[in-house]
PDB file of N, CA and C in Angstrom:
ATOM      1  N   UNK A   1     -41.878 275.344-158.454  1.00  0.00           N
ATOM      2  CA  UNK A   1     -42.436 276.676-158.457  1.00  0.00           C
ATOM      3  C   UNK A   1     -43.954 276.564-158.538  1.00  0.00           C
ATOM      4  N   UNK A   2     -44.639 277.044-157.640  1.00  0.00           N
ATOM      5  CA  UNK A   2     -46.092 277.341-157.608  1.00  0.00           C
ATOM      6  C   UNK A   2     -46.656 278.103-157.082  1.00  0.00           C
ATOM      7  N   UNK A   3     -47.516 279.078-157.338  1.00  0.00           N
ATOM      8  CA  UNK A   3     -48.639 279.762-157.275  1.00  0.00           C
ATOM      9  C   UNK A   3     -48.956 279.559-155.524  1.00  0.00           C
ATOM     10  N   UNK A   4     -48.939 280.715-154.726  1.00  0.00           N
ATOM     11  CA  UNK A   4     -49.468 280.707-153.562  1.00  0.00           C
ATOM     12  C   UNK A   4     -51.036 280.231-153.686  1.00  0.00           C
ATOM     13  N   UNK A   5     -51.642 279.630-152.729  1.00  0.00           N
ATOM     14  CA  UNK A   5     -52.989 279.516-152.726  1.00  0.00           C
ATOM     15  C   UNK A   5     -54.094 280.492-152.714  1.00  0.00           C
ATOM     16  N   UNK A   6     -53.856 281.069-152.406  1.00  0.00           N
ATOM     17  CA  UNK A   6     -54.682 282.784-152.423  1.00  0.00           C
ATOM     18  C   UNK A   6     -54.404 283.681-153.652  1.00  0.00           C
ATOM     19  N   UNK A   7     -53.551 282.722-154.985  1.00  0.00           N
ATOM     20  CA  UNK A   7     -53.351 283.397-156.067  1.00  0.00           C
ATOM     21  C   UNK A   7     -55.080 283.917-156.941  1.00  0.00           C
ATOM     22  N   UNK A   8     -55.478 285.018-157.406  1.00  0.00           N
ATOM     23  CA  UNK A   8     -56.181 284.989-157.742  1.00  0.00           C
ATOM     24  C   UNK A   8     -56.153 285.599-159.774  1.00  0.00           C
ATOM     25  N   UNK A   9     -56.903 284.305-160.461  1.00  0.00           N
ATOM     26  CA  UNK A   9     -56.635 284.906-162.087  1.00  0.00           C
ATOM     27  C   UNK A   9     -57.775 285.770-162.059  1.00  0.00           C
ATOM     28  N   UNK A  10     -58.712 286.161-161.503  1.00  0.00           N
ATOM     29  CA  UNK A  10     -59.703 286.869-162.172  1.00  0.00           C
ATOM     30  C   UNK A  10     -58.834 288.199-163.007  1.00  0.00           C
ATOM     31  N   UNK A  11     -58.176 288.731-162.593  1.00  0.00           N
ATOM     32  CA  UNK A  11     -57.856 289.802-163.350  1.00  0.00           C
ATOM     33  C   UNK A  11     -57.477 289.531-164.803  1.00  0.00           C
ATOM     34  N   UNK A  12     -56.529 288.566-164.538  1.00  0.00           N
ATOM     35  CA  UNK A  12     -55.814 288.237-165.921  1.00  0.00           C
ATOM     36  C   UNK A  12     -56.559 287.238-167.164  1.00  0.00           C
ATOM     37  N   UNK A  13     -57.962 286.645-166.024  1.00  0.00           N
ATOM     38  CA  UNK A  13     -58.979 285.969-167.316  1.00  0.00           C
ATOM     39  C   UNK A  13     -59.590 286.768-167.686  1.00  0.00           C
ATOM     40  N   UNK A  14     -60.224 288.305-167.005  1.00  0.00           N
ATOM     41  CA  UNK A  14     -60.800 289.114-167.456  1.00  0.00           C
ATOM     42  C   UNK A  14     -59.855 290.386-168.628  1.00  0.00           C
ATOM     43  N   UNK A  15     -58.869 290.445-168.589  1.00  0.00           N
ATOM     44  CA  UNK A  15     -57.853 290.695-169.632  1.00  0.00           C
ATOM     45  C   UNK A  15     -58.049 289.732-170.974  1.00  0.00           C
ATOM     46  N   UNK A  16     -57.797 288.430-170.682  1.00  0.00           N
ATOM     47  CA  UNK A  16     -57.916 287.269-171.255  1.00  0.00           C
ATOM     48  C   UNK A  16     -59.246 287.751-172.781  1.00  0.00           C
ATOM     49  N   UNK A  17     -60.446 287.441-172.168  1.00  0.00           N
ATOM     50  CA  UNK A  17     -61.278 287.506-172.406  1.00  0.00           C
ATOM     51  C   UNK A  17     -61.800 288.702-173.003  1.00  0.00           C
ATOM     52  N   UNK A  18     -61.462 290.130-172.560  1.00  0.00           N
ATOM     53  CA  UNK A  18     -61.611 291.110-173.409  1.00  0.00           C
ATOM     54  C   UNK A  18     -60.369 290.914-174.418  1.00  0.00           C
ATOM     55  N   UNK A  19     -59.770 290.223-174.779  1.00  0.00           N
ATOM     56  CA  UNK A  19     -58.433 290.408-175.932  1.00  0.00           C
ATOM     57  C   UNK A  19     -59.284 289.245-176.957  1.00  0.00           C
ATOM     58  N   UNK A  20     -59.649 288.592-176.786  1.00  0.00           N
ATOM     59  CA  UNK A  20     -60.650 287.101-177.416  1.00  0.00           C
ATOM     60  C   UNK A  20     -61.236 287.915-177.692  1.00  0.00           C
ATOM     61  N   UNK A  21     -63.035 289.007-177.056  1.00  0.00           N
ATOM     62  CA  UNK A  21     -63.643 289.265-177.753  1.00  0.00           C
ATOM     63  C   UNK A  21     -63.407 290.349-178.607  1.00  0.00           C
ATOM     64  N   UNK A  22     -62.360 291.522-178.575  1.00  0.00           N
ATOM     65  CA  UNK A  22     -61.698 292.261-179.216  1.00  0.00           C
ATOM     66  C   UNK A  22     -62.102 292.359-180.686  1.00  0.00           C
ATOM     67  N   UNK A  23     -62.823 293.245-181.324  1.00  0.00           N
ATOM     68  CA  UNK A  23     -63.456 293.015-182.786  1.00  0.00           C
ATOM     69  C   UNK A  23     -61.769 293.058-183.450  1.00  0.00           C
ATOM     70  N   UNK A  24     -60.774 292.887-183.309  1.00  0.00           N
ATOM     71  CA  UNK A  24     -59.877 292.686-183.981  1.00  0.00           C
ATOM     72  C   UNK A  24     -59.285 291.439-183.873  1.00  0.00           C
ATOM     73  N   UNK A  25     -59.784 290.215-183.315  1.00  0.00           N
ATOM     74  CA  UNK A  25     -60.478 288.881-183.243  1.00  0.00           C
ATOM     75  C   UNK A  25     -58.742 288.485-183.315  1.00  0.00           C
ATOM     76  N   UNK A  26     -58.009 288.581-182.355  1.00  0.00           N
ATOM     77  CA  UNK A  26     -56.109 288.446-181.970  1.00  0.00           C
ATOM     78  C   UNK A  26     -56.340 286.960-181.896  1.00  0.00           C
ATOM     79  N   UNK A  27     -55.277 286.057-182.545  1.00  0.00           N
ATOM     80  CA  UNK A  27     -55.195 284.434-182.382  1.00  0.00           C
ATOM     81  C   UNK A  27     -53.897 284.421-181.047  1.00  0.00           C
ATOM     82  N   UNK A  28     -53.991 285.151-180.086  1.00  0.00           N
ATOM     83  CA  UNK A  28     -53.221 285.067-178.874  1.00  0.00           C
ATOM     84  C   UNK A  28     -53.031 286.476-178.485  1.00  0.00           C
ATOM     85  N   UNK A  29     -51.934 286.081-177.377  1.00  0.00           N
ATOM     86  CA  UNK A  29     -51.355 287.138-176.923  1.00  0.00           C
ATOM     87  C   UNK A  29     -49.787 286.583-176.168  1.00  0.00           C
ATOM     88  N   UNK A  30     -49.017 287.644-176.634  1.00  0.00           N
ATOM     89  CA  UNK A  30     -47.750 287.216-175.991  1.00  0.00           C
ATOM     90  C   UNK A  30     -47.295 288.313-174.785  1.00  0.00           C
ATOM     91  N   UNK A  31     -46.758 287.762-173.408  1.00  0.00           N
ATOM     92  CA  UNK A  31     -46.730 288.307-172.148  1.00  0.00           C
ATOM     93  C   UNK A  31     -44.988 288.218-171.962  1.00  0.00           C
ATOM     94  N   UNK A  32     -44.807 288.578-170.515  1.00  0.00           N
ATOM     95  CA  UNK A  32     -43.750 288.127-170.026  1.00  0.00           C
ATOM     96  C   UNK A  32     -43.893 286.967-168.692  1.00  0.00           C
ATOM     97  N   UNK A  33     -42.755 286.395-169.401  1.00  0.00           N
ATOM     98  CA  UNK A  33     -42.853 284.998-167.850  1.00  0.00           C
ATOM     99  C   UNK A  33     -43.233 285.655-166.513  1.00  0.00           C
ATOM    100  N   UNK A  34     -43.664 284.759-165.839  1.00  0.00           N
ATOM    101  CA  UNK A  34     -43.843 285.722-164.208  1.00  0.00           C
ATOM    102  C   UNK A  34     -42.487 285.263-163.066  1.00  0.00           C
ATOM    103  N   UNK A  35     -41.909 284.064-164.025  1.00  0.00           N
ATOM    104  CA  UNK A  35     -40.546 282.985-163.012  1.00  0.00           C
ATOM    105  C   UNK A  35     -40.022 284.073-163.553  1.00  0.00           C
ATOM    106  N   UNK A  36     -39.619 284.640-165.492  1.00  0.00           N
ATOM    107  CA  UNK A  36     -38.274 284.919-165.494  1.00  0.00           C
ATOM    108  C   UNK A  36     -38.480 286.219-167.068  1.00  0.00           C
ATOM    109  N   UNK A  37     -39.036 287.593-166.418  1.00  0.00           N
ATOM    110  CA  UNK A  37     -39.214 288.175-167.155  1.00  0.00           C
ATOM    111  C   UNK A  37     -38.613 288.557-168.362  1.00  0.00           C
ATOM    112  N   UNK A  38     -37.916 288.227-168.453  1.00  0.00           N
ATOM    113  CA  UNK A  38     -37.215 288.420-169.765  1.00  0.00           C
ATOM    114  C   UNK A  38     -37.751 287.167-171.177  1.00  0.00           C
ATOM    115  N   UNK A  39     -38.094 286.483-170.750  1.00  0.00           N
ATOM    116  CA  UNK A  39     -38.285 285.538-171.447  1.00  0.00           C
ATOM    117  C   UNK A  39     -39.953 285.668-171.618  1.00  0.00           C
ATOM    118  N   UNK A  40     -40.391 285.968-173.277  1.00  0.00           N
ATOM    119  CA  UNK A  40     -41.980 286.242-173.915  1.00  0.00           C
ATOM    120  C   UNK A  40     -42.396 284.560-173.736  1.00  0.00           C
ATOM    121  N   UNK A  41     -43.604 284.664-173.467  1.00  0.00           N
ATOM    122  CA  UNK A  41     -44.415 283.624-173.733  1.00  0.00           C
ATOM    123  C   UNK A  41     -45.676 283.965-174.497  1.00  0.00           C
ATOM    124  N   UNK A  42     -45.923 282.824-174.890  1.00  0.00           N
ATOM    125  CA  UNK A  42     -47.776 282.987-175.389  1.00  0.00           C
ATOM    126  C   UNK A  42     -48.830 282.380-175.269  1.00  0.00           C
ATOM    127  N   UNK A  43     -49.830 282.933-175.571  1.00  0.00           N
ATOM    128  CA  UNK A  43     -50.886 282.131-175.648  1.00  0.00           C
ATOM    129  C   UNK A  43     -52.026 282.311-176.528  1.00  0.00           C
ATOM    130  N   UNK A  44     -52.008 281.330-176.833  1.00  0.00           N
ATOM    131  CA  UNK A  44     -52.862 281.250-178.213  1.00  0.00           C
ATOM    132  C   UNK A  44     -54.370 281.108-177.811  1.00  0.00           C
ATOM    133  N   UNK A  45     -55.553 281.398-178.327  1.00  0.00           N
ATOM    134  CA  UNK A  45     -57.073 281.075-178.515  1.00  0.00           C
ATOM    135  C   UNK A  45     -57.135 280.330-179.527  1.00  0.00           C
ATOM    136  N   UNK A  46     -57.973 279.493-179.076  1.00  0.00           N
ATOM    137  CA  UNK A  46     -58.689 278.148-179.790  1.00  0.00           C
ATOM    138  C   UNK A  46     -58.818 278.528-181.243  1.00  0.00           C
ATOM    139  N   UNK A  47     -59.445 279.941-181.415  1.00  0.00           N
ATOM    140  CA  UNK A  47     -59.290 279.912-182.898  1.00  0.00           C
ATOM    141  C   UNK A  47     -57.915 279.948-184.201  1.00  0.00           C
ATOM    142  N   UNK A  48     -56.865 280.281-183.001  1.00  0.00           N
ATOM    143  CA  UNK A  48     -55.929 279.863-183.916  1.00  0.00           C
ATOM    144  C   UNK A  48     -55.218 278.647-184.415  1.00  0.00           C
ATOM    145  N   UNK A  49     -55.856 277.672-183.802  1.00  0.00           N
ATOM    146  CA  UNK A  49     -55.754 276.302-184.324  1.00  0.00           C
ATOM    147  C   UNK A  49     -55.818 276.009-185.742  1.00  0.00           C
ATOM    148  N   UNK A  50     -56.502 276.600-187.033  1.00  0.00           N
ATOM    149  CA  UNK A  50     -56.545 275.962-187.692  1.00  0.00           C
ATOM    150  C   UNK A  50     -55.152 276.759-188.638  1.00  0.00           C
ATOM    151  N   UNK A  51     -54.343 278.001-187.582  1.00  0.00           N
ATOM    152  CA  UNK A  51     -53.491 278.450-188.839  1.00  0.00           C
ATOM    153  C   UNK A  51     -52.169 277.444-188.262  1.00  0.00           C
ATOM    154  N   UNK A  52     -51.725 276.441-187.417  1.00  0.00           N
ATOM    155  CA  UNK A  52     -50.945 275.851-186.971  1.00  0.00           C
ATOM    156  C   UNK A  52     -50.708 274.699-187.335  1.00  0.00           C
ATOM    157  N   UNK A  53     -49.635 274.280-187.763  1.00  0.00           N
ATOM    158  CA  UNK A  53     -48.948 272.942-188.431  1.00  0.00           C
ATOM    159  C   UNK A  53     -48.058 272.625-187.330  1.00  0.00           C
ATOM    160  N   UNK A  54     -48.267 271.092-186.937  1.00  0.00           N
ATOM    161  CA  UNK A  54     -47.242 270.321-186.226  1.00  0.00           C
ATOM    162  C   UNK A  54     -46.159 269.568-187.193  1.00  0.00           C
ATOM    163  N   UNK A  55     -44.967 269.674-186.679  1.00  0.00           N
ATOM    164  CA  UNK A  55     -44.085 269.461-187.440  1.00  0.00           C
ATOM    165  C   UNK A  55     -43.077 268.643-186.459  1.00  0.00           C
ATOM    166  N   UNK A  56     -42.840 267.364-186.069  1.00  0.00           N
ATOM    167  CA  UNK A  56     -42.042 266.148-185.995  1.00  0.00           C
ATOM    168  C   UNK A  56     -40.166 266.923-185.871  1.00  0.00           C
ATOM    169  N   UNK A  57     -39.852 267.235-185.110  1.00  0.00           N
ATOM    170  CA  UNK A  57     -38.386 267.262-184.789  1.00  0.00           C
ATOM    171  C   UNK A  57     -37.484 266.583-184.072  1.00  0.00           C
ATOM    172  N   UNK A  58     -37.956 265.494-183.542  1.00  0.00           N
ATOM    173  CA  UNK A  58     -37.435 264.631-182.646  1.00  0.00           C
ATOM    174  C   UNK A  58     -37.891 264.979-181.391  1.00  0.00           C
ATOM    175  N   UNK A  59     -36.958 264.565-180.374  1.00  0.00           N
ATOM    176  CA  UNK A  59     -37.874 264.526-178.913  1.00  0.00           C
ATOM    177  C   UNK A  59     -36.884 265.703-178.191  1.00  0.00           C
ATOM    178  N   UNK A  60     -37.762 266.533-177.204  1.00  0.00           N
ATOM    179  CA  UNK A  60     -37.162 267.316-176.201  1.00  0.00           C
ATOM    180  C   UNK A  60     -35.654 266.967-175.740  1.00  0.00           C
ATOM    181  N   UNK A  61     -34.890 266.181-175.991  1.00  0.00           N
ATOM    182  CA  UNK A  61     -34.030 265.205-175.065  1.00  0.00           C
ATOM    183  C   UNK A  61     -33.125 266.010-176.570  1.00  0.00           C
ATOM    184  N   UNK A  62     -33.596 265.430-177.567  1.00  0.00           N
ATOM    185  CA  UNK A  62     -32.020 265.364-178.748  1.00  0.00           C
ATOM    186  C   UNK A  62     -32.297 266.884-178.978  1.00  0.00           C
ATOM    187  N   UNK A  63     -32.812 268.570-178.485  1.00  0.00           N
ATOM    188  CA  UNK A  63     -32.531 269.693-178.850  1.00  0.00           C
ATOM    189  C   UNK A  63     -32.022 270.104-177.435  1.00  0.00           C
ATOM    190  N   UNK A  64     -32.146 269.243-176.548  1.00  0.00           N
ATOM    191  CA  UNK A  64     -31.723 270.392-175.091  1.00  0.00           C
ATOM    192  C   UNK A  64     -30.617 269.782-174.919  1.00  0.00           C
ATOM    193  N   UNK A  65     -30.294 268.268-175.069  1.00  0.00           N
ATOM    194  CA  UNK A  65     -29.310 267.841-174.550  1.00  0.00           C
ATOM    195  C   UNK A  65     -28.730 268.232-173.419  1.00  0.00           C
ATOM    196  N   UNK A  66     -27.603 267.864-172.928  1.00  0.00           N
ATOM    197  CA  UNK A  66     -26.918 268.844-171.430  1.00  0.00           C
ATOM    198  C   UNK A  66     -27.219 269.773-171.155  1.00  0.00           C
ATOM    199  N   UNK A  67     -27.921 271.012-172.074  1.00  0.00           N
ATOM    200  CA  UNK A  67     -28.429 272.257-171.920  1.00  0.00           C
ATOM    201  C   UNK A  67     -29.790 271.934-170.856  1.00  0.00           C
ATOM    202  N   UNK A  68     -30.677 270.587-170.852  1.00  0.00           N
ATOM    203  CA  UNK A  68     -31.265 270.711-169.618  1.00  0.00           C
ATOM    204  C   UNK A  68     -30.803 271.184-168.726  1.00  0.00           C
ATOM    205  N   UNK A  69     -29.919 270.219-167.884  1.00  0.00           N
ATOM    206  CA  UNK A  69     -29.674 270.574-166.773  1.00  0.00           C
ATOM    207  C   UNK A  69     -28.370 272.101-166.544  1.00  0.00           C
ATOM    208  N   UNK A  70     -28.458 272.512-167.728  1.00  0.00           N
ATOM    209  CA  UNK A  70     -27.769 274.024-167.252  1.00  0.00           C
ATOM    210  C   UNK A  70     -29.345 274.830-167.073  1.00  0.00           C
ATOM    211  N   UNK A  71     -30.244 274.322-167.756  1.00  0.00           N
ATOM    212  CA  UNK A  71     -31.491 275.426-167.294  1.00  0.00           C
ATOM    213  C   UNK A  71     -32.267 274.790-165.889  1.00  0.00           C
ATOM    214  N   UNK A  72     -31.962 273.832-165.446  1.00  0.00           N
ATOM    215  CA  UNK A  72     -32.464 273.488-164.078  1.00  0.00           C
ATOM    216  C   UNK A  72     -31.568 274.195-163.284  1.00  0.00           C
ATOM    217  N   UNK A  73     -30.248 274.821-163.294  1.00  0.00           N
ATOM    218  CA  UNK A  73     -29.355 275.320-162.607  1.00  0.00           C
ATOM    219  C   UNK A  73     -29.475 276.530-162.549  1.00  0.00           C
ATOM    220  N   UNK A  74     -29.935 277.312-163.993  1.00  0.00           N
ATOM    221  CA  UNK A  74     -30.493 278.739-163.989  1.00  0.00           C
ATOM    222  C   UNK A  74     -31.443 278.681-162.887  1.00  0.00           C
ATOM    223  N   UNK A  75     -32.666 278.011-162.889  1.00  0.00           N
ATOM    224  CA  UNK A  75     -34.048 278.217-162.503  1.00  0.00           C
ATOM    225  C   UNK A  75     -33.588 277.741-161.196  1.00  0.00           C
ATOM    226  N   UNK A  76     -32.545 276.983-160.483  1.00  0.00           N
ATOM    227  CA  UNK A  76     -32.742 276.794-159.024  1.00  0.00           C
ATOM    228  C   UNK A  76     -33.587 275.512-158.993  1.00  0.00           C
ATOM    229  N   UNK A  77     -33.475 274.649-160.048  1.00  0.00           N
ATOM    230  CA  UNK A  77     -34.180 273.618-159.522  1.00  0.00           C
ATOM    231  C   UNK A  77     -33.108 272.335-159.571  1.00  0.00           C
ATOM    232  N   UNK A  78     -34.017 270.973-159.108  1.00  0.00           N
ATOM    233  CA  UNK A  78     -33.201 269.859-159.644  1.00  0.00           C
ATOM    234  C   UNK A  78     -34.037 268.837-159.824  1.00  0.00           C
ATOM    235  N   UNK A  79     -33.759 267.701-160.725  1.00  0.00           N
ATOM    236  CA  UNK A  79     -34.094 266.741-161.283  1.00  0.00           C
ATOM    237  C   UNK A  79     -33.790 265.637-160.366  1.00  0.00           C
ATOM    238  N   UNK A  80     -34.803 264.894-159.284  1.00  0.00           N
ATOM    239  CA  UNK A  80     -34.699 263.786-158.333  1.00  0.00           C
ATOM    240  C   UNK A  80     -35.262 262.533-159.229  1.00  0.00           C
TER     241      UNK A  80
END
């Protein structure tokens, strides 16, 4: 999945950027996917780095297990 070449972000960095300078100073913003609207995503600004703790759960592999490839099957893709 990718972005036509003639995709243009100005709109959405200029969104971006008025939500950053926002005197109510937001540590992100959460949207909807553009593949699969139902599903929120986010995105965080740099300044919310210092309220975030990494925390060690093992690797991508031991929480998706077989459930990968049922979400490569949702999304229409495959793993070569």
């Amino acid at each position: 999945m990718s972005l036509p070449p003639d995709t243009s972000y100005a709109t959405s960095q200029s969104w971006s950027q008025a939500f950053y300078e926002h005197p109510e100073n937001a540590d992100g913003i959460l949207y909807p996917s553009r593949h699969d609207p139902q599903q929120v995503l986010a995105a965080l600004f740099d300044r919310s780095q210092s309220l975030l703790t990494v925390k060690r759960h093992g690797t991508l592999r031991d929480h998706l297990g077989n459930s990968f490839f049922g979400l490569l099957d949702h999304y229409g893709m495959a793993l070569l």
